[in-house]
Protein backbone atom coordinates (compact mmCIF):
# COMPACT_ATOMS: atom_id res chain seq x y z
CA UNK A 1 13.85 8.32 19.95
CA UNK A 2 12.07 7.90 16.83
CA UNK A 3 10.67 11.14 15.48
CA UNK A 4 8.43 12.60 12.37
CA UNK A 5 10.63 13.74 9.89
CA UNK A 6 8.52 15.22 7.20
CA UNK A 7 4.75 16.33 7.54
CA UNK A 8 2.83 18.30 5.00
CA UNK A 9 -0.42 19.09 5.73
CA UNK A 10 -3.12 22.05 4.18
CA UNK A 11 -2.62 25.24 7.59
CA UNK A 12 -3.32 28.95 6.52
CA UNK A 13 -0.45 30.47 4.38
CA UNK A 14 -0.40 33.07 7.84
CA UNK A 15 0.50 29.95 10.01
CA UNK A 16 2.85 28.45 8.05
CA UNK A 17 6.36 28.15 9.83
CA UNK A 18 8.91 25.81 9.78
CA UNK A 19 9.57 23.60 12.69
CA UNK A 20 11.42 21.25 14.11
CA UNK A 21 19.37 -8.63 -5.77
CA UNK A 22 18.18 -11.25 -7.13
CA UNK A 23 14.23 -12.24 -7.45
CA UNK A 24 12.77 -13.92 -4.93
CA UNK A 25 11.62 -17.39 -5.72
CA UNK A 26 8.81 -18.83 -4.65
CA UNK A 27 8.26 -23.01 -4.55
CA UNK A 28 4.85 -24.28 -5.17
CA UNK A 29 3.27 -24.85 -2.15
CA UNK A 30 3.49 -28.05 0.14
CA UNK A 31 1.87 -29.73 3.05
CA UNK A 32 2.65 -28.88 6.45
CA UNK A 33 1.56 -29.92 9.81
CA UNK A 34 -0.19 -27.77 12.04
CA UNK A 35 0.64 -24.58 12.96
CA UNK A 36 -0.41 -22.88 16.09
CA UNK A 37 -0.53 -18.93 15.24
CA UNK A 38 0.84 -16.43 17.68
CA UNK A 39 -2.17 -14.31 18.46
CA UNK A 40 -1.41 -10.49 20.07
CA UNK A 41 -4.04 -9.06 21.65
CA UNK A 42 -4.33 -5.09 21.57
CA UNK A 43 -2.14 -3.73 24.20
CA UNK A 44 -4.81 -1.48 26.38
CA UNK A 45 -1.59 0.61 27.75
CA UNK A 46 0.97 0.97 25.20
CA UNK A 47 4.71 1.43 26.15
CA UNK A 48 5.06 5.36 25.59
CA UNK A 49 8.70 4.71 25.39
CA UNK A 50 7.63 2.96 22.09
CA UNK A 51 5.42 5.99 20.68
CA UNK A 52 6.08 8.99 18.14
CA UNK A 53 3.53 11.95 18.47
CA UNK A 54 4.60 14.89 16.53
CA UNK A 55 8.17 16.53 17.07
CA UNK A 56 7.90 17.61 13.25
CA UNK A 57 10.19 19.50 10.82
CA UNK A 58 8.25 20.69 8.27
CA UNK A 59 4.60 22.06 8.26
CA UNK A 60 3.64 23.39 4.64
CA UNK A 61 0.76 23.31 2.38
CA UNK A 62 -0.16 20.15 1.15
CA UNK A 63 -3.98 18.42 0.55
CA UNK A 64 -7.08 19.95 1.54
CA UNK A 65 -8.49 16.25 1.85
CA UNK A 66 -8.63 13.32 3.46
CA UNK A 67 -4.92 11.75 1.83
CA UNK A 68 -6.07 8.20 0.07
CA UNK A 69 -3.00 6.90 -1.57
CA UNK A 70 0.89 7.47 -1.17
CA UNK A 71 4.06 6.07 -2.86
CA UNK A 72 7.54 6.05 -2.54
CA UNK A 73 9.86 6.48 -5.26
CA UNK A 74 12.01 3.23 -5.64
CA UNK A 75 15.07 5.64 -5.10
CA UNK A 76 13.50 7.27 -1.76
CA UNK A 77 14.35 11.01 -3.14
CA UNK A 78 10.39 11.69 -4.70
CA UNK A 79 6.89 10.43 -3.24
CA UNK A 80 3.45 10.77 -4.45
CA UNK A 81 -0.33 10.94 -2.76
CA UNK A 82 -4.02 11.75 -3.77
CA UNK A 83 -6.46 12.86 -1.90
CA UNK A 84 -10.38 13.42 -1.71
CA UNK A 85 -9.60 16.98 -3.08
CA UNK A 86 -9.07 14.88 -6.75
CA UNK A 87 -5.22 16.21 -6.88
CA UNK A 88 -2.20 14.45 -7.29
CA UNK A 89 1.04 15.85 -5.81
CA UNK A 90 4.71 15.47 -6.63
CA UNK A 91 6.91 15.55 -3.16
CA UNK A 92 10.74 16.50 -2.92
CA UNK A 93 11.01 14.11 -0.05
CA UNK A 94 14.69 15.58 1.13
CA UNK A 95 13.72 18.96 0.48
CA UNK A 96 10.65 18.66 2.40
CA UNK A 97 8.62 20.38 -0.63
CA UNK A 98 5.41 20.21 -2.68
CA UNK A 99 7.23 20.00 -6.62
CA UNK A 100 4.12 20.31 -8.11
CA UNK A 101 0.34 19.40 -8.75
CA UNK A 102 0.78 15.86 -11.07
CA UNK A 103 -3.37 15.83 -11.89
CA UNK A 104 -6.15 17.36 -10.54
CA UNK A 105 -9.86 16.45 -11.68
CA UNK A 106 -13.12 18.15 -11.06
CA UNK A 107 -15.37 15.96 -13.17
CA UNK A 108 -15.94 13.12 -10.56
CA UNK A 109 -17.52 12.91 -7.46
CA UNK A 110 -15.63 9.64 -6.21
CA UNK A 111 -11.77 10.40 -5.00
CA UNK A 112 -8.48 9.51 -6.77
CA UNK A 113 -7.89 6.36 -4.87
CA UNK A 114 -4.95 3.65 -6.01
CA UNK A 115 -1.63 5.77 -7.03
CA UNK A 116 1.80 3.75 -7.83
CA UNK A 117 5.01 4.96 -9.48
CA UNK A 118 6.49 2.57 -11.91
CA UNK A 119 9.85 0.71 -10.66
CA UNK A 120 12.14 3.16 -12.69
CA UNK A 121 10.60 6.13 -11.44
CA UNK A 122 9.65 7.52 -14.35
CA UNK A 123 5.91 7.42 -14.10
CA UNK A 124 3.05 7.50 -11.86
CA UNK A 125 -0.62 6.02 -12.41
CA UNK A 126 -3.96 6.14 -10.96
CA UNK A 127 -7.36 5.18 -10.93
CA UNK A 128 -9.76 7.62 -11.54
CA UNK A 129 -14.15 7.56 -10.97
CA UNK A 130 -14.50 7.15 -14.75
CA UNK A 131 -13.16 3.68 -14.76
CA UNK A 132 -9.49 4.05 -16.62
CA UNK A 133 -6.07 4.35 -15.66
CA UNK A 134 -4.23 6.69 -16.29
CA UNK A 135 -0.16 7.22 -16.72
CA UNK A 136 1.88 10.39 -16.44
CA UNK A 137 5.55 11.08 -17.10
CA UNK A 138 6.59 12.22 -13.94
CA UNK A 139 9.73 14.83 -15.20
CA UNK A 140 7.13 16.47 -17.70
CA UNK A 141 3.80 16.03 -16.12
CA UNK A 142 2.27 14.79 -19.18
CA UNK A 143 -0.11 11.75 -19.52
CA UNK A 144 0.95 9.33 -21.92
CA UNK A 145 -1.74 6.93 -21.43
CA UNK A 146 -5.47 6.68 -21.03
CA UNK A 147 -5.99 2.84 -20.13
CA UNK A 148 -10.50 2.50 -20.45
CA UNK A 149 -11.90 -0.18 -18.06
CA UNK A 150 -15.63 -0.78 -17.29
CA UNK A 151 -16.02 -0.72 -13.94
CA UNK A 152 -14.81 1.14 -11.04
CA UNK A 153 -11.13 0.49 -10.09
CA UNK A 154 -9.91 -0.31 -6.31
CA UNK A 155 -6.34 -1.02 -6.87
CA UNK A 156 -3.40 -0.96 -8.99
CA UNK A 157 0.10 -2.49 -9.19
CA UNK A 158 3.04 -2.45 -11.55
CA UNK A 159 4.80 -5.69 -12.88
CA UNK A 160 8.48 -5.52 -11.68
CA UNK A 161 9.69 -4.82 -14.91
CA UNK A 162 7.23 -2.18 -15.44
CA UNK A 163 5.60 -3.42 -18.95
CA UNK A 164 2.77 -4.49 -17.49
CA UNK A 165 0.09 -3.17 -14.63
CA UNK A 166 -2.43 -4.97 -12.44
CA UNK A 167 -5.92 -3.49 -11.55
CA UNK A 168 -8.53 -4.64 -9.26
CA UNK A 169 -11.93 -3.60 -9.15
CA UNK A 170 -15.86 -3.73 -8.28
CA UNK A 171 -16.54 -6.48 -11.37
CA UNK A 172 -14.88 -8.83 -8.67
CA UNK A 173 -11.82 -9.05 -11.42
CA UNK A 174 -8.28 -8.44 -11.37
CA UNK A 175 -6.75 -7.94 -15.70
CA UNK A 176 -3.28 -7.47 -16.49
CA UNK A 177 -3.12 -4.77 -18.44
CA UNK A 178 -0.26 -4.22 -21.31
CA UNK A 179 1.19 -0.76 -21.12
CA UNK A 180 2.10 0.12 -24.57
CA UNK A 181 -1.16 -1.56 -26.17
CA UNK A 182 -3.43 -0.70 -23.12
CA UNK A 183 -4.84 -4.27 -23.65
CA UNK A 184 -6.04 -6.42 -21.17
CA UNK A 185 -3.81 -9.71 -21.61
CA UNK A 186 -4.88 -11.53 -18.78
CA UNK A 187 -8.13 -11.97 -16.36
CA UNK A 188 -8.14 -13.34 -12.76
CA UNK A 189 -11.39 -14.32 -11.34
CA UNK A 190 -12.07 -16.26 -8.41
CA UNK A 191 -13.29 -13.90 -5.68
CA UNK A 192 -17.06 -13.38 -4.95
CA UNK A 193 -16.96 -9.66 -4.11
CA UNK A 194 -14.80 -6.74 -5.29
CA UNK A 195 -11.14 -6.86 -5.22
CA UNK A 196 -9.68 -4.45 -3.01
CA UNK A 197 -5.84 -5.26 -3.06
CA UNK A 198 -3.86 -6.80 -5.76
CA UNK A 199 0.30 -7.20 -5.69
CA UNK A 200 2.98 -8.34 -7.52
CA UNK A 201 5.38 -10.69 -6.39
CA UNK A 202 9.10 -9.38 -6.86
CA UNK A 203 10.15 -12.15 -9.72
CA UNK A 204 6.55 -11.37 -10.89
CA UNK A 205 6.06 -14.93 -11.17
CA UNK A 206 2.63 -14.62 -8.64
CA UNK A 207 -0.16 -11.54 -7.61
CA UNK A 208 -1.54 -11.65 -4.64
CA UNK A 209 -5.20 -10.26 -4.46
CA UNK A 210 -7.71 -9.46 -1.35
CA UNK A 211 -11.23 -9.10 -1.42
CA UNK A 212 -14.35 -8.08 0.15
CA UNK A 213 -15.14 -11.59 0.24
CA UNK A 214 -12.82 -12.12 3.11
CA UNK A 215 -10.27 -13.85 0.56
CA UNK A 216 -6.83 -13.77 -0.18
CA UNK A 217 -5.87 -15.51 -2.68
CA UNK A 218 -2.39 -16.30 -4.98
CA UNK A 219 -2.32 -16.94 -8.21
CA UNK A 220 -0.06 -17.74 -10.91
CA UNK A 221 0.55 -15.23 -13.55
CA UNK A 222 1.53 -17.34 -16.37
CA UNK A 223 -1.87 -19.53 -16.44
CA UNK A 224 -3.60 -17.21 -15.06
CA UNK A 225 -5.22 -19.34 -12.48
CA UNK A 226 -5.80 -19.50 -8.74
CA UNK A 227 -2.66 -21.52 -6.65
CA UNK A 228 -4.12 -20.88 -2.66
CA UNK A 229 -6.82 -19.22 -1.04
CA UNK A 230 -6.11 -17.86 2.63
CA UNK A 231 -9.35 -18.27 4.58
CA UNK A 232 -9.74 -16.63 8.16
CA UNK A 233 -10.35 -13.03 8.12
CA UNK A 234 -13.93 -12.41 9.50
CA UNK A 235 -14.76 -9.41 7.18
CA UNK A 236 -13.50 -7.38 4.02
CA UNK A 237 -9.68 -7.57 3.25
CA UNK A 238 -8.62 -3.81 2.49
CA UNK A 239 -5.06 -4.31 1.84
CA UNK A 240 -2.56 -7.70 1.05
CA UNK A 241 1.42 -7.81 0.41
CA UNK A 242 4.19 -10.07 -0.50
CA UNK A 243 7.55 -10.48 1.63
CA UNK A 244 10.29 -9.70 -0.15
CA UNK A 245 12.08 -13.34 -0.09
CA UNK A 246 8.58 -14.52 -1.05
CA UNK A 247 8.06 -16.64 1.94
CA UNK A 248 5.55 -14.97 3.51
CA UNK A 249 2.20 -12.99 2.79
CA UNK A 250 0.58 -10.65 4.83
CA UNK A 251 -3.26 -9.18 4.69
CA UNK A 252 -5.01 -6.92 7.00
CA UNK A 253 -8.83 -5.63 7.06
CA UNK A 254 -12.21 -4.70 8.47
CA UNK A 255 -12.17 -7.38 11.03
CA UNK A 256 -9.44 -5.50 12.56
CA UNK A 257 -6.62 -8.51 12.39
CA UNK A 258 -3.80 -8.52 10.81
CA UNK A 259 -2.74 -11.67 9.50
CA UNK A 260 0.82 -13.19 8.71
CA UNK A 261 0.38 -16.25 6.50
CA UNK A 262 3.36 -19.03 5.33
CA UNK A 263 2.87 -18.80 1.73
CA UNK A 264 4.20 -22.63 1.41
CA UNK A 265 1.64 -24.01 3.83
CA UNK A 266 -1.23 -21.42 3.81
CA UNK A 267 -1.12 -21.46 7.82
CA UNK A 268 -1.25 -18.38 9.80
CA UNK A 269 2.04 -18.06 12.40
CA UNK A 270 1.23 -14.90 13.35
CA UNK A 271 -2.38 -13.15 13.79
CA UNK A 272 -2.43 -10.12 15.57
CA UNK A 273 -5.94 -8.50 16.97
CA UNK A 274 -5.98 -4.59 16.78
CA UNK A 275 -8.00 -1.72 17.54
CA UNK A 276 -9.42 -0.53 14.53
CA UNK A 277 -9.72 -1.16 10.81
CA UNK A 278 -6.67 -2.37 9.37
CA UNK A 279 -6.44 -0.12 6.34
CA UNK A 280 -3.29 -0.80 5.04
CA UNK A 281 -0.21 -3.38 5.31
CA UNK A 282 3.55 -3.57 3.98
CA UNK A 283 6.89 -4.84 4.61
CA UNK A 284 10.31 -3.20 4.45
CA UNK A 285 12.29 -3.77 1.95
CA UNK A 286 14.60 -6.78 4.07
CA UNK A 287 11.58 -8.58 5.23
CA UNK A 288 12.20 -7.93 8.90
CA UNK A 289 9.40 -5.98 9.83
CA UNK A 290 6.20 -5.33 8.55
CA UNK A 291 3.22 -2.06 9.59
CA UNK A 292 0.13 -2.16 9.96
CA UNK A 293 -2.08 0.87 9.72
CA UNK A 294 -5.03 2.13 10.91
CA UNK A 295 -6.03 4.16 13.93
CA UNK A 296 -2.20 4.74 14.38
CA UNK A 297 0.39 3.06 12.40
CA UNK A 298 2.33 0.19 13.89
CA UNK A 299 5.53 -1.71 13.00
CA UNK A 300 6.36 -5.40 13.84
CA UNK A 301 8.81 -7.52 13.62
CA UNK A 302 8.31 -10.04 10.99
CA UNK A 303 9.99 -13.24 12.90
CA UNK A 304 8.36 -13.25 16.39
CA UNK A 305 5.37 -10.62 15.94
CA UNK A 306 6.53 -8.25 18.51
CA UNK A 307 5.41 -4.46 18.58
CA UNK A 308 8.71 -2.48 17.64
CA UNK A 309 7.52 0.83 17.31
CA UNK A 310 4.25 2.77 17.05
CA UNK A 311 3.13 6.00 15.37
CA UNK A 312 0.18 7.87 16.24
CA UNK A 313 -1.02 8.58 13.29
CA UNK A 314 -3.62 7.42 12.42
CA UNK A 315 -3.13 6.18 8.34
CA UNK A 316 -5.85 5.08 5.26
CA UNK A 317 -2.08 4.21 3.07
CA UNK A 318 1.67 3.88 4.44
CA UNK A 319 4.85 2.25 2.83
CA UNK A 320 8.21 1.67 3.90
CA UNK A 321 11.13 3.67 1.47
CA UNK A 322 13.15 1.15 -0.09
CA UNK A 323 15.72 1.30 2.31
CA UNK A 324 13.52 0.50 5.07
CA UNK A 325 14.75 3.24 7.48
CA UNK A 326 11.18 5.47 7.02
CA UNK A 327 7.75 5.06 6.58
CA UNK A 328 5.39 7.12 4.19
CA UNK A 329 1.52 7.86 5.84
CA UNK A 330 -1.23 10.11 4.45
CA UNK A 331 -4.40 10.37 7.12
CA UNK A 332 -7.98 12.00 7.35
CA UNK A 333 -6.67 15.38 7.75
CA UNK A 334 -4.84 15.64 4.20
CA UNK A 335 -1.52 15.45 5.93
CA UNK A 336 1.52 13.69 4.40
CA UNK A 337 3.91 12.50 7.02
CA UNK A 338 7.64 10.88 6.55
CA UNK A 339 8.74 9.04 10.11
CA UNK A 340 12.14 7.37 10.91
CA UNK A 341 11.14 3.57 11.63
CA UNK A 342 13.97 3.70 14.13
């Protein structure tokens, strides 16, 4: 039985009570014939065998808010979220524990939304509602960097070796920005609406961005310019990801599909139909499954598209931990959940 292993989530202090390799490379892409893709309608009576409700753990104080953004530490042992209540929290993710408050802001109306750590743990950055990024050292809570855009940003990504950090915003844009200098060193444009998603590939070769104009779209980091554009979602893409053999891409959105594209051809093997928003998408860290999340969180298996498991939780931001044996959710009710995929 797969069960909740960690929840933290804001209760009064009177309730509180315990309870139970090398980079992937990716070849420019070719033509292909035809592909028929898989389509999975919604399943109107889920197996329950398949579902985990809420045998938790823990129970402690955690956001007040609506949870926005979480991340996994690339060692599993730490994770981070923000929230509408403008914090930032460090989690002890084996301890079960709130190690402190990173960053908490007052001065803007508009939450803390995109949140990643670097890929040797040491730091954490955000976008904030005054348009710049900011970087903390995690051990000392310190920010170290104040990166100034000009427009609102939507999402953020580090490059693999960490020198370099991707942003995505409402000026339709995505920049590379250079850590140390906090210059931008590289623009993207090519979508017609604002960029909502933007990833690295793991050789950081390519970035992968989604938009509100329905787009997905891969481009080369080097030039700078656009390689493919994946064309079939119906409405806004919210969130986009790379598989981590850099075979296969996956986006999810508004139109309530989530989409499994061959990154070769551009075609679409796999399309599955949901009930709800996709909000968020991700693969483990061996390819061989893939969430979705939403109205509840799901996880598939990356091959044939089958349903392997299914949370009800109901998720704005979930990962996999790098060892791909538990997902990390944060949902509407400020909670902060840890779940064994398995």
């Amino acid at each position: 039985m797969n069960r909740l292993i960690y929840c933290a989530i804001t209760i009064p202090i009177s309730l509180l009570i315990g309870c139970a390799g090398k980079p992937a490379k990716i070849t420019p892409p070719v033509e292909e014939k035809q592909v028929t893709p898989l389509r999975i309608k919604p399943q109107k009576t889920p197996d329950e065998s398949r579902i985990s409700d809420k045998p938790e753990i823990f129970v402690q104080l955690g956001h007040s808010q609506m949870v926005r953004a979480v991340a996994f530490s690339s060692d599993d042992k730490y994770a981070l979220s923000t929230s509408d209540d403008r914090t930032i929290k460090l989690w002890d993710i084996p301890a079960g524990r709130e190690v402190k408050t990173l960053y908490s802001s007052a001065r803007y109306s508009m939450p803390i939304k995109p949140l990643v750590f670097s890929p040797d743990r040491r730091y954490a950055a955000c976008g904030e509602g005054d348009a710049t990024i900011r970087l903390w050292e995690i051990s000392s809570g310190r920010e170290t960097k104040i990166i100034q855009d000009m427009c609102v940003i939507c999402s953020l990504a580090f490059s693999p070796d960490g020198k370099y950090i991707l942003s995505g915003g409402v000026d339709k844009r995505l920049k590379l920005w250079d850590i140390e200098s906090g210059k931008t060193v590289k623009t993207f444009q090519g979508h017609a609406d604002v960029v909502t998603s933007g990833v690295f590939s793991s050789d950081g070769k390519y970035v992968l961005s989604g938009g509100e104009d329905n787009n997905v779209i891969l481009w080369d980091v080097e030039s700078g310019m656009d390689i493919k554009m994946f064309e079939g979602h119906k409405y806004r893409v919210l969130s986009v990801a790379f598989s981590p053999d850099g075979k296969y891409v996956l986006s999810g959105g508004h139109d309530r599909v989530v989409k499994l594209w061959d990154l070769n051809s551009g075609k679409e093997p796999i399309s599955l139909e949901e009930d709800g928003e996709i909000k968020t998408v991700a693969f483990s860290s061996d390819g061989k499954y893939f969430l979705s999340g939403g109205n509840r969180i799901k996880v598939w298996e990356t091959a044939s598209g089958k349903e392997i498991n299914v949370f009800q939780a109901p998720s704005i931001s979930a990962k996999f931990s790098a060892d791909g044996k538990r997902i990390l959710s944060g949902d509407e009710r400020g909670a902060l959940s840890v779940w064994e995929v398995e």
